[in-house]
Each structure stands twice: as C-alpha cells, then as structure tokens.
N, C-alpha and C. Protein backbone atom coordinates (compact mmCIF):
# COMPACT_ATOMS: atom_id res chain seq x y z
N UNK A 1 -7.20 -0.97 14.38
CA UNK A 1 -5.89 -0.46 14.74
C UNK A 1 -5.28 -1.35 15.81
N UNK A 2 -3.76 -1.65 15.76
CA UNK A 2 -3.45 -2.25 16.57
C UNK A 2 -1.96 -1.35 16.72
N UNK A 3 -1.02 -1.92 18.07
CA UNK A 3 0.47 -1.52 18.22
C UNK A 3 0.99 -1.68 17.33
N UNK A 4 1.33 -3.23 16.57
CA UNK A 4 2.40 -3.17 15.21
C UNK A 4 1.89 -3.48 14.22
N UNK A 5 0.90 -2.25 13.83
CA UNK A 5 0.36 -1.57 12.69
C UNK A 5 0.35 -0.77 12.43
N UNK A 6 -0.05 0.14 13.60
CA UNK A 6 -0.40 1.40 13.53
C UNK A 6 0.68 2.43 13.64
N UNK A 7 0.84 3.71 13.16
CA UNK A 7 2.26 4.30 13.21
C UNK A 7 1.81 5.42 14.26
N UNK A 8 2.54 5.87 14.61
CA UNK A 8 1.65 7.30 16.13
C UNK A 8 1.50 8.09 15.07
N UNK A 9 1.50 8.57 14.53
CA UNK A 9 1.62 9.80 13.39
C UNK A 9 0.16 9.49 12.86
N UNK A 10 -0.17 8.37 12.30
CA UNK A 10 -1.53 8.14 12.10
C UNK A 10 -2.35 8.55 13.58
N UNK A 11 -2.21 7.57 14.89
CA UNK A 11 -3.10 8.09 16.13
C UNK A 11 -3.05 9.50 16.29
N UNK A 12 -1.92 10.47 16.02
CA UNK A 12 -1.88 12.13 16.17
C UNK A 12 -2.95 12.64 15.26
N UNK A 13 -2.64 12.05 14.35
CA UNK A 13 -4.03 12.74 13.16
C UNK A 13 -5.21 12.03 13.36
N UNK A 14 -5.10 11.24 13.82
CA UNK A 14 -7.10 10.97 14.43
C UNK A 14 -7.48 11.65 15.26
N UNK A 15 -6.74 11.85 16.43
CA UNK A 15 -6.81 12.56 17.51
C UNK A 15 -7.22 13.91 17.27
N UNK A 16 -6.41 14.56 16.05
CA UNK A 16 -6.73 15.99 16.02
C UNK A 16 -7.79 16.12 15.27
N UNK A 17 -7.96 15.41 14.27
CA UNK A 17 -9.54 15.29 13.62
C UNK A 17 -10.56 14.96 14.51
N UNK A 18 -10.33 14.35 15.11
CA UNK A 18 -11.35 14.16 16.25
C UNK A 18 -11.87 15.46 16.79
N UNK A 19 -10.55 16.42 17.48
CA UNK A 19 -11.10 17.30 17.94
C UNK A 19 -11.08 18.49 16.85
N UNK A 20 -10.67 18.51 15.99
CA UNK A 20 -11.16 19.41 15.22
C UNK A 20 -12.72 19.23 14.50
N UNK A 21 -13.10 18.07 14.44
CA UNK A 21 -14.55 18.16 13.56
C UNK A 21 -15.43 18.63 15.17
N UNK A 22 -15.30 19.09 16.32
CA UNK A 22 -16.19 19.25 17.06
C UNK A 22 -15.65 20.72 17.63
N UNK A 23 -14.66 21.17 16.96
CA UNK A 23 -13.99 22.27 17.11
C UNK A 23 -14.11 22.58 18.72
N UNK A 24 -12.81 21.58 19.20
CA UNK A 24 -12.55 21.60 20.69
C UNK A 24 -10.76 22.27 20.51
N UNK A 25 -10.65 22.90 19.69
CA UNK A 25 -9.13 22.66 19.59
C UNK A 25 -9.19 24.08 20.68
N UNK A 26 -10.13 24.85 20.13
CA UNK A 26 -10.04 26.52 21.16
C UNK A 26 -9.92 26.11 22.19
N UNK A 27 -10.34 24.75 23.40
CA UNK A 27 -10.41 24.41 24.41
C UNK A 27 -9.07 23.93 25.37
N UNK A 28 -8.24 23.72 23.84
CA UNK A 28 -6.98 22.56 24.07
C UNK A 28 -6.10 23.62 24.64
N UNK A 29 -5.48 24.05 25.78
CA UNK A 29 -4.06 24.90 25.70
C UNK A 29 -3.80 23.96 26.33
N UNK A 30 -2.43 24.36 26.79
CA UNK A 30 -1.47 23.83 27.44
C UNK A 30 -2.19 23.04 28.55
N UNK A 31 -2.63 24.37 29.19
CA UNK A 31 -3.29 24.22 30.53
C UNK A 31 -3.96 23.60 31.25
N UNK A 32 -5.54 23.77 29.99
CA UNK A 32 -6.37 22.41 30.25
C UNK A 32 -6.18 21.06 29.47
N UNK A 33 -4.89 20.61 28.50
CA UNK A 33 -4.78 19.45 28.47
C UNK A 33 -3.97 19.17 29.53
N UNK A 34 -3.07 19.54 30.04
CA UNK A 34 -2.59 19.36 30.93
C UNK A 34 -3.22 18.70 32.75
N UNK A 35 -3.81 19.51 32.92
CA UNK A 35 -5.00 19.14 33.43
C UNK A 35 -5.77 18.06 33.23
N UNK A 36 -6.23 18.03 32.33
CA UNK A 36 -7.01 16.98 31.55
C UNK A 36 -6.58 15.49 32.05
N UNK A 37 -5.59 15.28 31.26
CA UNK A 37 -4.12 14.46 31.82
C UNK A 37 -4.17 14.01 32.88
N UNK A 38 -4.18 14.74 34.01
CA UNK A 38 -3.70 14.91 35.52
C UNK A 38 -4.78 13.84 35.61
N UNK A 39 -6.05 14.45 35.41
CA UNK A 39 -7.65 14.03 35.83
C UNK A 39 -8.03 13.10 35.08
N UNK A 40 -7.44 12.63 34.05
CA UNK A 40 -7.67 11.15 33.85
C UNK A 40 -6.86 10.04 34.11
N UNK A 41 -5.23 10.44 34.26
CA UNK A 41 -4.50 9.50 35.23
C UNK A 41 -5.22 9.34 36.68
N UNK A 42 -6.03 10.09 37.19
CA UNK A 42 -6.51 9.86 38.77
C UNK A 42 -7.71 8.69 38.90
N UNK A 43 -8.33 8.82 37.29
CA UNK A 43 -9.56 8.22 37.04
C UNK A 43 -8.59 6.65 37.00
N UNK A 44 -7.63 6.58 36.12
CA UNK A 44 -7.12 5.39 36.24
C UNK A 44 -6.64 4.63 37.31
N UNK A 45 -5.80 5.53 37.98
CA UNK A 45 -5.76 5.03 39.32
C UNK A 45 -6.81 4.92 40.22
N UNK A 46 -8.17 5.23 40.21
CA UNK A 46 -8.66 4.98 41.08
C UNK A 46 -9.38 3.58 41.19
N UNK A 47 -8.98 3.14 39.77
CA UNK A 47 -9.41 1.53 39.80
C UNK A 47 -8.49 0.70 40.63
N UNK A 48 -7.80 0.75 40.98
CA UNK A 48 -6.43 0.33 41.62
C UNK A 48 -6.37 0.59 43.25
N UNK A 49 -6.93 1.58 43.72
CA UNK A 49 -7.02 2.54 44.74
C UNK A 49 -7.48 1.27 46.06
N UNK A 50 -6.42 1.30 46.88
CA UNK A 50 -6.43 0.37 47.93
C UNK A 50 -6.49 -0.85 48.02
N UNK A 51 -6.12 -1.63 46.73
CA UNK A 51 -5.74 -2.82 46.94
C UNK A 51 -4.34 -3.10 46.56
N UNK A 52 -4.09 -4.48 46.98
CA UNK A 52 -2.61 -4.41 46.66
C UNK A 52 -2.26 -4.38 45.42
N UNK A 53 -0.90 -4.59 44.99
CA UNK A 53 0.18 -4.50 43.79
C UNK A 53 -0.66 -6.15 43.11
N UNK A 54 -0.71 -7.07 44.38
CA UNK A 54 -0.79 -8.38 43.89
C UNK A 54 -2.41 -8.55 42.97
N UNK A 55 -3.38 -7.81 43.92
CA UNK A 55 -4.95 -7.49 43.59
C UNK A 55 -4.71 -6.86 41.98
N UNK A 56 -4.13 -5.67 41.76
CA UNK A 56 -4.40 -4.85 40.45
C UNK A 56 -3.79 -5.95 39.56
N UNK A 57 -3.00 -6.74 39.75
CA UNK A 57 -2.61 -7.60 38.46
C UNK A 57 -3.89 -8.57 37.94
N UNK A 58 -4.07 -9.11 39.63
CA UNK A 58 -5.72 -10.34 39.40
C UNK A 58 -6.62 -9.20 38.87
N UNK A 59 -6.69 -7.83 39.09
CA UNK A 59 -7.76 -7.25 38.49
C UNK A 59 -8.01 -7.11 36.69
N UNK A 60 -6.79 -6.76 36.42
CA UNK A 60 -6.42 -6.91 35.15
C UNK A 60 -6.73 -7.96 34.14
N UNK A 61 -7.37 -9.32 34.82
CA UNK A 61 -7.90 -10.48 34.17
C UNK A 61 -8.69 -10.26 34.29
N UNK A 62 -10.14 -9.58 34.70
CA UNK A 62 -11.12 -9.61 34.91
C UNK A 62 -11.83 -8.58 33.41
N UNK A 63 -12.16 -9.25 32.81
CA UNK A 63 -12.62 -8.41 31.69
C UNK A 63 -13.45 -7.01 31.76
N UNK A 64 -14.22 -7.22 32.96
CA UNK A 64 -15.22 -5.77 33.05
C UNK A 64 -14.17 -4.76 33.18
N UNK A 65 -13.26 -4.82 33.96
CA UNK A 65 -12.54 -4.17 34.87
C UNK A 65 -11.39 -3.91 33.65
N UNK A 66 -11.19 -4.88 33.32
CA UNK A 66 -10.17 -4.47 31.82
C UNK A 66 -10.79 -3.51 31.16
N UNK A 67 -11.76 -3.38 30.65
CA UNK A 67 -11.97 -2.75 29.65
C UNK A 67 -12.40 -1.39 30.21
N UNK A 68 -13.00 -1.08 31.59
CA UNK A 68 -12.87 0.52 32.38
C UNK A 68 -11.16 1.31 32.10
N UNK A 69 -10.70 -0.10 32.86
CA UNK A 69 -9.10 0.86 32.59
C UNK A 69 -8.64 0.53 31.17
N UNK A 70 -8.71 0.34 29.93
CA UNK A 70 -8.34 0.55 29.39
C UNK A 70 -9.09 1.71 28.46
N UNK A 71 -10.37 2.27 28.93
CA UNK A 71 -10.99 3.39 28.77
C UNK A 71 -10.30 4.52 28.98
N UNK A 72 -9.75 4.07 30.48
CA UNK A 72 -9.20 5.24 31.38
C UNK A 72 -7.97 5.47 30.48
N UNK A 73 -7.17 4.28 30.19
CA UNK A 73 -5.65 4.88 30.00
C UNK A 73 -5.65 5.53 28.51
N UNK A 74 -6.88 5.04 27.90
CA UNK A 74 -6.66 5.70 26.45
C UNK A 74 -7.12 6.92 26.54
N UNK A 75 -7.91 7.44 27.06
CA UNK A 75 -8.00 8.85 27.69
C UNK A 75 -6.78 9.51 28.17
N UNK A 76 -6.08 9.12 29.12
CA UNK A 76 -4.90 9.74 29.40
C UNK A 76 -3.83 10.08 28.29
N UNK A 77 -4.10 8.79 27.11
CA UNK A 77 -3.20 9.06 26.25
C UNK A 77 -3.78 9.71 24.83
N UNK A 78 -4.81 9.58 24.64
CA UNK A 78 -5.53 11.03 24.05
C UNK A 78 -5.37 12.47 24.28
N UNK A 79 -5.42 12.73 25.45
CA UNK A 79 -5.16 13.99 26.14
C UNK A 79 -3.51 14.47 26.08
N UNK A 80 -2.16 13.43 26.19
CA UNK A 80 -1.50 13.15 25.81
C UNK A 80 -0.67 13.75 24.73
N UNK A 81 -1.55 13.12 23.65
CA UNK A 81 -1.56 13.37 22.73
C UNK A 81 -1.56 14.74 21.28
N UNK A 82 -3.04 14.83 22.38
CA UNK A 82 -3.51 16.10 22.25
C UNK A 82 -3.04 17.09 22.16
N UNK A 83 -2.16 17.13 23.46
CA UNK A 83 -1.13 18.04 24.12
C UNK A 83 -0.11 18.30 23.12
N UNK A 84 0.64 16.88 22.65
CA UNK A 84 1.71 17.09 21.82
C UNK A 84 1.43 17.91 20.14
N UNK A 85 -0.03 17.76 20.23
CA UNK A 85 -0.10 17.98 18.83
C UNK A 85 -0.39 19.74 18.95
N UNK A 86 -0.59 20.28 19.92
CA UNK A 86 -1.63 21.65 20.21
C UNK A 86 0.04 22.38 20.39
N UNK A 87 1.20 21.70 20.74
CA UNK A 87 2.01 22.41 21.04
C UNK A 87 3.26 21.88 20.46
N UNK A 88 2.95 21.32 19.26
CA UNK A 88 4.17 20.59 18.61
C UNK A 88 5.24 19.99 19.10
N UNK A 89 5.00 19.15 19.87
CA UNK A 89 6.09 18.34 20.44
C UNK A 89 6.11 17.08 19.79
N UNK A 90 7.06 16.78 19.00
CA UNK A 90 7.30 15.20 18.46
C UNK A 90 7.34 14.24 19.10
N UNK A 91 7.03 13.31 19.87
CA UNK A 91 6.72 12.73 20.77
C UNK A 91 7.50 11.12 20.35
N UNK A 92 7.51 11.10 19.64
CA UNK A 92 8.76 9.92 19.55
C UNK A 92 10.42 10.87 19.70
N UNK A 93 10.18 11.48 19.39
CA UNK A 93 11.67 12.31 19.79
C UNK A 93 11.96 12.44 21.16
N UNK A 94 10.93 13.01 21.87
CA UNK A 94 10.42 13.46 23.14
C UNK A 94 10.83 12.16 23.89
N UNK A 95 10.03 10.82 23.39
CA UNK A 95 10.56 10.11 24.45
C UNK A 95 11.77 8.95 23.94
N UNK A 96 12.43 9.42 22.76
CA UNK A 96 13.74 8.57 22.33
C UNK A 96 14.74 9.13 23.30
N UNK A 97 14.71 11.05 23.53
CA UNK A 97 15.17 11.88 24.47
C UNK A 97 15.01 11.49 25.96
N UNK A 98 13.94 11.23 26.43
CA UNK A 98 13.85 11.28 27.66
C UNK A 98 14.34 9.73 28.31
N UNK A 99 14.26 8.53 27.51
CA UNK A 99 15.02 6.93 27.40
C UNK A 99 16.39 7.03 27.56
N UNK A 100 17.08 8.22 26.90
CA UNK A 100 18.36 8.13 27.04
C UNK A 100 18.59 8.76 28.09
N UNK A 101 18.29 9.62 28.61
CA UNK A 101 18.43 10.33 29.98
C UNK A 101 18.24 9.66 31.17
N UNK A 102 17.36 8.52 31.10
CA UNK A 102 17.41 7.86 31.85
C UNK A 102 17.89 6.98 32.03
N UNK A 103 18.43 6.42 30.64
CA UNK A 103 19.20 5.34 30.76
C UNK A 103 20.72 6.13 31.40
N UNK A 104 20.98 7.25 31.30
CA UNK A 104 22.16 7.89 32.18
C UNK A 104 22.09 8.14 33.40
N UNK A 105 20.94 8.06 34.09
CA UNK A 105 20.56 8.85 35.55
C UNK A 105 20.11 6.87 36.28
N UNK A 106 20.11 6.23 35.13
CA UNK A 106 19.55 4.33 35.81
C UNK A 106 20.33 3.86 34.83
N UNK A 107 21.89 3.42 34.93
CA UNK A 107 22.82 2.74 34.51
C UNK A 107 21.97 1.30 35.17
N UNK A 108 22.04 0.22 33.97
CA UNK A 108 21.25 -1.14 34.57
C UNK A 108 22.60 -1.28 35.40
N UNK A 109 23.77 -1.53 35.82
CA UNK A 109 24.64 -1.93 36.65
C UNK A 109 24.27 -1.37 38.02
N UNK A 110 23.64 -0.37 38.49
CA UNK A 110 23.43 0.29 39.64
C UNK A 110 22.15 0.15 39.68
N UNK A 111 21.00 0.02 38.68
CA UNK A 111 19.44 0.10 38.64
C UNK A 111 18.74 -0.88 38.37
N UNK A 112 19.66 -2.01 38.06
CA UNK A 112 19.00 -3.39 37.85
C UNK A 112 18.20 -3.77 39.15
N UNK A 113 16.67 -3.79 39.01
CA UNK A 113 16.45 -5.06 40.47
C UNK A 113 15.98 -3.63 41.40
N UNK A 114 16.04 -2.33 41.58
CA UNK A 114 16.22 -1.16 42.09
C UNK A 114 15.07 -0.31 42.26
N UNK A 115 14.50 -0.16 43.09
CA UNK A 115 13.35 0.98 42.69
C UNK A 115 13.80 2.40 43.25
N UNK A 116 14.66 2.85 43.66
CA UNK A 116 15.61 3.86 44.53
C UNK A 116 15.51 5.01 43.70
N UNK A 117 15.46 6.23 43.71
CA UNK A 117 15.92 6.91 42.89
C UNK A 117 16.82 7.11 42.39
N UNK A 118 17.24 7.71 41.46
CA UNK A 118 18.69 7.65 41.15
C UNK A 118 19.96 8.49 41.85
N UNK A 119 18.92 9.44 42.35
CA UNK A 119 20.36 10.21 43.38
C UNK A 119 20.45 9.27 44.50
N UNK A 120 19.65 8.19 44.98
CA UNK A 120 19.84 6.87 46.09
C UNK A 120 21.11 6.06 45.43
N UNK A 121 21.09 5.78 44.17
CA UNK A 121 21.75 4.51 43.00
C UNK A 121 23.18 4.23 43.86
C-alpha cells in the first residue's frame, strides 16, 4: 500500500476488519477512541519532546527513530479512523469541510508567512 494507490475507503475497511476479526468493535465508542487518539498523539510527541524544531527535522533522518514515529503516527491515524468508521463520519468530506473553513478563517493574503491565530490575522 502506498498514498497514490491506495484509496481511504480501502484503509477504512482494513481498519474495521482488523478490528472486527478480534471483535474490538464493543471496545470502540466514541469515548475510548477518542481517547485512544489523545494517547497516541502524546506517544508521538514524545519523540520530539525537548528538542528543538531544528533537532525533530535531523531526527526524522535517522531511520530508527523514523520508523518509532511512524509507528506512532499510524496509530493515531488508525484510531482516527476507527473513530470515523464506529460513528460514520466520511472523512474526506469531513476534511474537504473543515479546508474550506479554514481557508475562510486563514485568507493566504492575511495568513501567508503567519502562525497567529486567526482572530490575531
């Protein structure tokens, strides 16, 4: 599987086969994927955790270290996932929706170059 191969609709249905052949779905609510989520974004960040912006990029070449966080983030986006599928959220909709909202709240003319929030802009 790769990015421009793979369609999300295929990764949603692995995902749920996944947890359905171990019948984890009773486990899945809102709640504890949600959770879940939380606690594996922390796991990801904690590879990162006190060094600089400049360090996590050099870390990112380092193959051992690549392949922990990319453990971590596919976890986050499993769980993710998970989420969307346990509670039917279309998730390319979800975030075609949430791109445009932001592209209204971070006009590039005011947000170009910007890390401010947008009520700062």
């Amino acid at each position: 599987m790769n990015d421009q191969e793979t369609k999300l609709q295929e990764i949603k249905d692995k995902v749920l086969a996944f947890a359905r052949e171990r019948d984890w779905e009773q486990f899945h609510s809102p709640k504890n994927l949600s959770m879940a989520i939380s606690a594996e974004a922390a796991e990801l960040m904690e590879h990162f955790l006190w060094g600089s912006p400049e360090q996590s990029r050099a870390d990112m070449q380092v193959p051992k270290i690549r392949a922990q966080v990319e453990e971590e983030l596919a976890d986050v986006l499993i769980f993710a996932i998970e989420f969307a599928n346990m509670t039917g959220i279309d998730l390319s909709a979800a975030i075609a929706s949430k791109i445009q909202r932001n592209a209204e709240k971070y006009p590039v003319e005011k947000a170009r170059g910007r890390s401010d929030k947008y009520t700062d802009l």
